[in-house]
C-alpha atoms as a PDB file:
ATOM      1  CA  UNK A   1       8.846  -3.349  -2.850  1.00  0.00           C
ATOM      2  CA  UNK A   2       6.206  -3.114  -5.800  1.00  0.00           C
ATOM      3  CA  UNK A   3       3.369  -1.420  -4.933  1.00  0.00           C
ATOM      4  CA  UNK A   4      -0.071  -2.031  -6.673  1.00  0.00           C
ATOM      5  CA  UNK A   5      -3.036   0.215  -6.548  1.00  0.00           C
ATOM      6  CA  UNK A   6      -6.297   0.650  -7.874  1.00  0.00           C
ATOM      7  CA  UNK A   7      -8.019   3.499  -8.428  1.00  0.00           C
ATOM      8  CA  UNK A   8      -9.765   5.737 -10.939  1.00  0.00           C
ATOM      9  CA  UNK A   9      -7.162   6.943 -13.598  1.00  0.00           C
ATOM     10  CA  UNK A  10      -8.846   9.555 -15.164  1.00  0.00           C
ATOM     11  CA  UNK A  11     -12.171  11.544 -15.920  1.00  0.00           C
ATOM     12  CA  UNK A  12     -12.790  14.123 -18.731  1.00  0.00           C
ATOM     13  CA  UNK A  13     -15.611  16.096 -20.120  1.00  0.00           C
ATOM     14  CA  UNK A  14     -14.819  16.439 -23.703  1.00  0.00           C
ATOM     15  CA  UNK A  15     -15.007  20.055 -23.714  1.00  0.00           C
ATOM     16  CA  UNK A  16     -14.034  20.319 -27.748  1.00  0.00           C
ATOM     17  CA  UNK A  17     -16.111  18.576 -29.747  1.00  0.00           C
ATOM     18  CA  UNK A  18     -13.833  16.199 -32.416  1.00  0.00           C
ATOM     19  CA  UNK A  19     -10.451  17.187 -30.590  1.00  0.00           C
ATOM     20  CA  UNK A  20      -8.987  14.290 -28.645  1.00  0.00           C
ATOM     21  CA  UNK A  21      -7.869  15.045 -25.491  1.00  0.00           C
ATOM     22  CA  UNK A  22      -5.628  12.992 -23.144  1.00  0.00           C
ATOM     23  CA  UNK A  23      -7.325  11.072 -19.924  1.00  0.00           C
ATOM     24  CA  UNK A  24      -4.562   9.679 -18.567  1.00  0.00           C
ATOM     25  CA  UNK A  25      -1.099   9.427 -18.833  1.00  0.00           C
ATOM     26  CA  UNK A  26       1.491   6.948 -16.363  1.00  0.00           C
ATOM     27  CA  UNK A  27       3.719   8.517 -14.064  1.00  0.00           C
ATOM     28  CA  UNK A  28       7.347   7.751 -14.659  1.00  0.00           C
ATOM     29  CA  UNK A  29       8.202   4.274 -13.527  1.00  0.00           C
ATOM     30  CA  UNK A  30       4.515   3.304 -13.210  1.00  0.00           C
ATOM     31  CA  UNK A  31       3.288   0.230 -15.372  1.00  0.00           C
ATOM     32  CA  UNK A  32      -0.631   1.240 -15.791  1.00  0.00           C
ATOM     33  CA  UNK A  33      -3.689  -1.804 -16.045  1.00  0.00           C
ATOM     34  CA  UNK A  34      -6.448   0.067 -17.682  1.00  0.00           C
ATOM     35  CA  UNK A  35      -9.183  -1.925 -16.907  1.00  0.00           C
ATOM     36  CA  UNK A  36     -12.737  -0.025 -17.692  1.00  0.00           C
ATOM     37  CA  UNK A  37     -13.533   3.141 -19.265  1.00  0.00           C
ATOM     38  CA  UNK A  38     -17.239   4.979 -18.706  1.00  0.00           C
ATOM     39  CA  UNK A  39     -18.313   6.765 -21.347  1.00  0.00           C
ATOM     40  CA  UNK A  40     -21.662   8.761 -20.370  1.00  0.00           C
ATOM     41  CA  UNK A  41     -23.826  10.895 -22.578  1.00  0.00           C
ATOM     42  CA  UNK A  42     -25.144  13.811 -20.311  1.00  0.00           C
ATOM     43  CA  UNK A  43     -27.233  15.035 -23.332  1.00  0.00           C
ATOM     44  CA  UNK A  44     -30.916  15.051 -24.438  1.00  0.00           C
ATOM     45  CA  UNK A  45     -28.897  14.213 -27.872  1.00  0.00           C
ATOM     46  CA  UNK A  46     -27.034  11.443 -29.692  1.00  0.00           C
ATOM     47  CA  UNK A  47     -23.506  11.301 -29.718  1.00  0.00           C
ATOM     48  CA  UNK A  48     -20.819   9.350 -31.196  1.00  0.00           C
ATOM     49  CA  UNK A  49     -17.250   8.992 -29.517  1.00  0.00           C
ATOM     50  CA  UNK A  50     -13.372   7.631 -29.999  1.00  0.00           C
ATOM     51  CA  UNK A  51     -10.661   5.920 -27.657  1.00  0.00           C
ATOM     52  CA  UNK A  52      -7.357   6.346 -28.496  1.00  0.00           C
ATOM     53  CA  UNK A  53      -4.196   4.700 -27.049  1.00  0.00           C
ATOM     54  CA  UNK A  54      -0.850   5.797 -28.430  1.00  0.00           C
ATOM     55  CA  UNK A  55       1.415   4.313 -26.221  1.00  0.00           C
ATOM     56  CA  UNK A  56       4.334   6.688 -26.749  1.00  0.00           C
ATOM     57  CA  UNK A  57       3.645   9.754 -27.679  1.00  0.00           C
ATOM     58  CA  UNK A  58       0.198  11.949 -27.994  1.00  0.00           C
ATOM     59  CA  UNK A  59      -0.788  10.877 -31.847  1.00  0.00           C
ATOM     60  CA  UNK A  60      -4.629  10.487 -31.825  1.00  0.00           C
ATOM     61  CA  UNK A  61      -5.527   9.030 -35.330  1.00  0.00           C
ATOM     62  CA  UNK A  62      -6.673   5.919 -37.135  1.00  0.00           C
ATOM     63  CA  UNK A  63      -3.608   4.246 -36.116  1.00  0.00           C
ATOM     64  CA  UNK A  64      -4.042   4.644 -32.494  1.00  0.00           C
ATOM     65  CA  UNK A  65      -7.848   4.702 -32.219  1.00  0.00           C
ATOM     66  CA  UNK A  66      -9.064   1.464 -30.443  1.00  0.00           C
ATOM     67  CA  UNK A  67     -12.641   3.180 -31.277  1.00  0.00           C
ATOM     68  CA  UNK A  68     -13.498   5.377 -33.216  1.00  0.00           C
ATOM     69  CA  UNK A  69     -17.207   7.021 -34.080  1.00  0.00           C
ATOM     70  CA  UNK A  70     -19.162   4.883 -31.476  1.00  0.00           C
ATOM     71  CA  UNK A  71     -22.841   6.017 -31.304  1.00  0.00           C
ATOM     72  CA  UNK A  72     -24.067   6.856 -27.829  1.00  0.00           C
ATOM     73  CA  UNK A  73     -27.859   7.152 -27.271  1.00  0.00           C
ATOM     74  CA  UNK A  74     -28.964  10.561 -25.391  1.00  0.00           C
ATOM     75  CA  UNK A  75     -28.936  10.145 -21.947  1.00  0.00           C
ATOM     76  CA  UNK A  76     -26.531   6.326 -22.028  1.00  0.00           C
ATOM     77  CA  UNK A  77     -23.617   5.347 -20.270  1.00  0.00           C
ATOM     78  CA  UNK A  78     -21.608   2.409 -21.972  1.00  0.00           C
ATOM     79  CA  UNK A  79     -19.475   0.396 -19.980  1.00  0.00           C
ATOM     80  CA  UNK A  80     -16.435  -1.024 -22.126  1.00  0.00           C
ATOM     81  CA  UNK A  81     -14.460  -3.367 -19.717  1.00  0.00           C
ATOM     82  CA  UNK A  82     -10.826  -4.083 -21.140  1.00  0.00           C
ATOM     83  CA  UNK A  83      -7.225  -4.805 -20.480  1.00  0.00           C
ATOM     84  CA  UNK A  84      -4.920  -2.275 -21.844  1.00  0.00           C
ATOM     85  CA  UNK A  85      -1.200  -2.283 -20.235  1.00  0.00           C
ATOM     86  CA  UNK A  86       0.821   1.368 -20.200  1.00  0.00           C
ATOM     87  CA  UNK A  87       4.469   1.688 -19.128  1.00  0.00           C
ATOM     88  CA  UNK A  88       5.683   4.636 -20.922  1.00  0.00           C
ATOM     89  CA  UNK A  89       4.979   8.554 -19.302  1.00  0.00           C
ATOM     90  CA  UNK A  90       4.811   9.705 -23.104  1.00  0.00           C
ATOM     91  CA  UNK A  91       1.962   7.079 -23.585  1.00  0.00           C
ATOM     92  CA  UNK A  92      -1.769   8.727 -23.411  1.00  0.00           C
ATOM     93  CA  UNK A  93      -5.053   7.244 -23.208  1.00  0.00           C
ATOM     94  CA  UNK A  94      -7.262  10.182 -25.384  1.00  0.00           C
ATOM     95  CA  UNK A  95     -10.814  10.515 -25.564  1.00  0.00           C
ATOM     96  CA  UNK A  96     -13.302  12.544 -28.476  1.00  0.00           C
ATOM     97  CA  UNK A  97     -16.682  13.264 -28.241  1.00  0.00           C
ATOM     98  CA  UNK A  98     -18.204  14.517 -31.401  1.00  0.00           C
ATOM     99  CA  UNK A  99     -19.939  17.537 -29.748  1.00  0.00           C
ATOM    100  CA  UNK A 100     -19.067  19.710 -26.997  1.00  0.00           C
ATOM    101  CA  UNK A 101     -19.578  19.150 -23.302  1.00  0.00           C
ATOM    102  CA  UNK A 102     -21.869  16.044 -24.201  1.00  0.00           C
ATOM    103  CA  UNK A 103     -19.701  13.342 -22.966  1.00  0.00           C
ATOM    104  CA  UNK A 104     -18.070  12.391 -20.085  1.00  0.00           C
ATOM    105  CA  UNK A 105     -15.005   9.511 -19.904  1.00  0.00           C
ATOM    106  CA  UNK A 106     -14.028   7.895 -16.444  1.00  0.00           C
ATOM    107  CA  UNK A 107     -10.915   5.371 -16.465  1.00  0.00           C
ATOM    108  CA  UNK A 108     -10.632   2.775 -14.465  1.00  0.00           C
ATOM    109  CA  UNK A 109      -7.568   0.378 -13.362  1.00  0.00           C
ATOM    110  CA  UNK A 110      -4.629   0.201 -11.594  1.00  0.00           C
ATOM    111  CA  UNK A 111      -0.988   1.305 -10.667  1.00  0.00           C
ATOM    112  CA  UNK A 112       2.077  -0.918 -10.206  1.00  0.00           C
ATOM    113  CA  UNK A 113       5.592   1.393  -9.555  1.00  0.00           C
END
């Protein structure tokens, strides 16, 4: 029986400032709906930050970034609402934030296994 569930995927502080890190990954045998991402600026400062979405591996570059140096007003939170399908448990979703602990990224969407 397929079971579907939604849920929040993910949430990251970028913690090093113009490193990608990973927000979410699938689980083996789980197709993943990645429906909204939340990208909040918990600074007194401007920011810019990147999305990637290598679907098979962890390779966070211009070929993979779906975007990349996105200015973010001190104090925002920018909603981007989307459809991105994972299946594979080497894919990653990977945020950036260009400085340290000034961004936070919340994934939202769904599970089908």
């Amino acid at each position: 029986m397929t079971s579907i569930q939604e849920k929040q995927l993910g949430q990251v502080r970028a913690t090093t400032g113009g490193t990608a890190e990973s927000l979410y990954s699938p689980g083996s045998g789980v197709t993943a709906i990645i429906k909204t991402i939340v990208v909040c600026n918990q600074t007194g400062s401007a920011d810019t930050f990147c999305v990637f979405l290598d679907d098979d591996g962890s390779t966070y570059t211009e070929e993979t970034a779906l975007f990349k140096d996105v200015a973010i007003g001190a104090n925002e939170t920018i909603q981007i609402n989307c459809w991105y399908a994972m299946n594979n448990a080497a894919g990653n979703l990977a945020v950036e934030g260009a400085t340290t602990d000034a961004v936070t990224f919340t994934a939202f969407g769904l599970e089908v296994s």
